[in-house]
C-alpha atoms as a PDB file:
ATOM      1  CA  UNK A   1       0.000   0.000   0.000  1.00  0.00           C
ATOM      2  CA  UNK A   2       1.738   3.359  -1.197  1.00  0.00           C
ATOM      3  CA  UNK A   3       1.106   6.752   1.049  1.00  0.00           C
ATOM      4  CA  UNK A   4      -1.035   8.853   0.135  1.00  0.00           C
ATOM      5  CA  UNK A   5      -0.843  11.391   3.045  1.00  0.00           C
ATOM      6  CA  UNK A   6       1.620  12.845   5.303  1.00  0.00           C
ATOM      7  CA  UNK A   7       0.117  13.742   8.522  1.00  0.00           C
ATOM      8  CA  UNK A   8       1.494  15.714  10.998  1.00  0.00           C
ATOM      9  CA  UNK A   9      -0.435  16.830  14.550  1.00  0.00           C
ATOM     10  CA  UNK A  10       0.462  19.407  17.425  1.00  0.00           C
ATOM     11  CA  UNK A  11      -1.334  19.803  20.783  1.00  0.00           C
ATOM     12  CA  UNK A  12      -4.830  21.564  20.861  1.00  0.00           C
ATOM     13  CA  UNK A  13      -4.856  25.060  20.365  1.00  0.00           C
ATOM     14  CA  UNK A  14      -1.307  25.112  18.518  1.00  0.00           C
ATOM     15  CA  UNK A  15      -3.257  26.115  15.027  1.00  0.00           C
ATOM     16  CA  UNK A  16      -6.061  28.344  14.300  1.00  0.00           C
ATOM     17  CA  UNK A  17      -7.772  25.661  12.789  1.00  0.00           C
ATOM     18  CA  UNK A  18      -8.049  21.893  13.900  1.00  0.00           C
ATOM     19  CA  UNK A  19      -7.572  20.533  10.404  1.00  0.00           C
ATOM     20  CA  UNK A  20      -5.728  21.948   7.638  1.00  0.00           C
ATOM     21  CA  UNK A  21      -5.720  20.305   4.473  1.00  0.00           C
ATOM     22  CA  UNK A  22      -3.142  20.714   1.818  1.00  0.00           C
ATOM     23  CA  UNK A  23      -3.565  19.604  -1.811  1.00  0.00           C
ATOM     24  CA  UNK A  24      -1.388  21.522  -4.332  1.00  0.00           C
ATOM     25  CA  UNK A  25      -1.428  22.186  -7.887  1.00  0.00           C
ATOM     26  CA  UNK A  26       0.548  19.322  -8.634  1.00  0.00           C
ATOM     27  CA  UNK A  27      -1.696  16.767  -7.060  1.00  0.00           C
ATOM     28  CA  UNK A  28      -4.249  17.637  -8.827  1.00  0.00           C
ATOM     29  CA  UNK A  29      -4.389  20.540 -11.556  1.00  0.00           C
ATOM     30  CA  UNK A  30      -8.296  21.037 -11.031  1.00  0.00           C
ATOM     31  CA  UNK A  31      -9.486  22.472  -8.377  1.00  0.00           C
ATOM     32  CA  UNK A  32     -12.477  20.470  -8.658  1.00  0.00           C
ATOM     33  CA  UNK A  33     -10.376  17.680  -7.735  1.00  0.00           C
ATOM     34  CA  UNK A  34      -8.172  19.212  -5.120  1.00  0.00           C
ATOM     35  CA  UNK A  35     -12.005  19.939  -3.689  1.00  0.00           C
ATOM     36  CA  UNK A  36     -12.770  16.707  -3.865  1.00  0.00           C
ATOM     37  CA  UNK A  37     -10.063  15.007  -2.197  1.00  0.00           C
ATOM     38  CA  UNK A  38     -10.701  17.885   0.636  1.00  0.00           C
ATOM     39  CA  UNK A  39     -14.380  16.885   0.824  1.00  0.00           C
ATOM     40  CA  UNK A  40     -13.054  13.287   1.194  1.00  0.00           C
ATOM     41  CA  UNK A  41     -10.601  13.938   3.955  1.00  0.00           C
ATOM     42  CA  UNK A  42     -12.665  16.072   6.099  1.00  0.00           C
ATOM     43  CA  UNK A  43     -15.363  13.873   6.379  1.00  0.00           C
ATOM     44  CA  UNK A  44     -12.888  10.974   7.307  1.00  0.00           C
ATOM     45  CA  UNK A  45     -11.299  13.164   9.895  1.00  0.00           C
ATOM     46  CA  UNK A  46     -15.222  14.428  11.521  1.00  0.00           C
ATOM     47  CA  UNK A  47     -15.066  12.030  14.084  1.00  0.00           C
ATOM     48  CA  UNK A  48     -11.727  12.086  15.283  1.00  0.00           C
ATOM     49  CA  UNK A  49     -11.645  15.672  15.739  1.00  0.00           C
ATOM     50  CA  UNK A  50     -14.676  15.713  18.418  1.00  0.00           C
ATOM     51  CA  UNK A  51     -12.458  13.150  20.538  1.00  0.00           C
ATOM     52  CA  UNK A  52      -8.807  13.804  19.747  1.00  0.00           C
ATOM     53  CA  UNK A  53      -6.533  16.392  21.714  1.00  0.00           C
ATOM     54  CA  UNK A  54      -4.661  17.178  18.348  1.00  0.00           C
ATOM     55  CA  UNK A  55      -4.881  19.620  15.637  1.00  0.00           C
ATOM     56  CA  UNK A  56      -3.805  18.004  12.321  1.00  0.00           C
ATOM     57  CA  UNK A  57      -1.660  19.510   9.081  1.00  0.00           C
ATOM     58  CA  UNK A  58      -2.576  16.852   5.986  1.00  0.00           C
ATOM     59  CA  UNK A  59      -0.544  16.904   3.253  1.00  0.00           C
ATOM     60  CA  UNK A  60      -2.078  15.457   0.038  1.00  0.00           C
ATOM     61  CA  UNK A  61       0.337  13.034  -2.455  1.00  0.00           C
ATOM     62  CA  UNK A  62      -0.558  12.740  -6.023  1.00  0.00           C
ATOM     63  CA  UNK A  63      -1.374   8.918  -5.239  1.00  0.00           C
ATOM     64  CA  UNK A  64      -4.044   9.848  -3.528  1.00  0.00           C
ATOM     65  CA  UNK A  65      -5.761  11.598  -6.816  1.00  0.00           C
ATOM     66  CA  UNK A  66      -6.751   7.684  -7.686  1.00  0.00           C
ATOM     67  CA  UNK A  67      -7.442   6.455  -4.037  1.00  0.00           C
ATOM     68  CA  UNK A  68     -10.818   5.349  -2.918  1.00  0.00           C
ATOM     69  CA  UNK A  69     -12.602   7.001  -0.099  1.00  0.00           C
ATOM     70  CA  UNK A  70     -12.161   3.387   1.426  1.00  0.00           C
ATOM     71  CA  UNK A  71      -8.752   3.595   1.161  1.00  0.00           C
ATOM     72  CA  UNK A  72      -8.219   7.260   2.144  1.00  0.00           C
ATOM     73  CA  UNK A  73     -10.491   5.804   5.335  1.00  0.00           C
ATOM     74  CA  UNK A  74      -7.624   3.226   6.101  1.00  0.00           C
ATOM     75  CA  UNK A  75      -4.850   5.084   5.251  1.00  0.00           C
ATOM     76  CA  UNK A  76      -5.656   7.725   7.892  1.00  0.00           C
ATOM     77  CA  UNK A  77      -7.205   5.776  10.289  1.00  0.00           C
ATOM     78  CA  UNK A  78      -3.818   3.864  10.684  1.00  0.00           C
ATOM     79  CA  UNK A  79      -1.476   6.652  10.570  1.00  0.00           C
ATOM     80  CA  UNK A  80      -3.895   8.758  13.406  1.00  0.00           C
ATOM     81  CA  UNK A  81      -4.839   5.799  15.767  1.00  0.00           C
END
């Protein structure tokens, strides 16, 4: 299974936001896509937010462009638990 994501978290209250999402350009030229892939992250991460003491920085890999939501849902799930 290739990455798709580097995650990186701080302690609560370290960013003005709890989850930033990063998708460049080169990921994915449309921003339709780069959208998409945001849509598809941010619903993944709903329910860990409400219970975790973290805030999160996701960076998005070009791999990830072809990824399911299944295994975007994996892929996070074992990198944050």
């Amino acid at each position: 299974m290739s990455s798709f994501l580097t995650i990186k978290t701080r302690s609560r209250g370290s960013q003005k936001k709890p989850l930033i999402i990063i998708v460049g350009k080169k990921v994915a030229k449309k921003a339709v896509e780069r959208n998409l892939l945001k849509r598809r992250i941010k619903a993944i991460m709903r329910p860990a937010l409400k219970q975790s003491k973290f805030d999160y920085a996701i960076f998005v890999r070009s791999e990830a462009r072809t990824a399911s939501f299944k295994e975007l849902r994996e892929e996070i799930n074992s990198k944050i638990l």
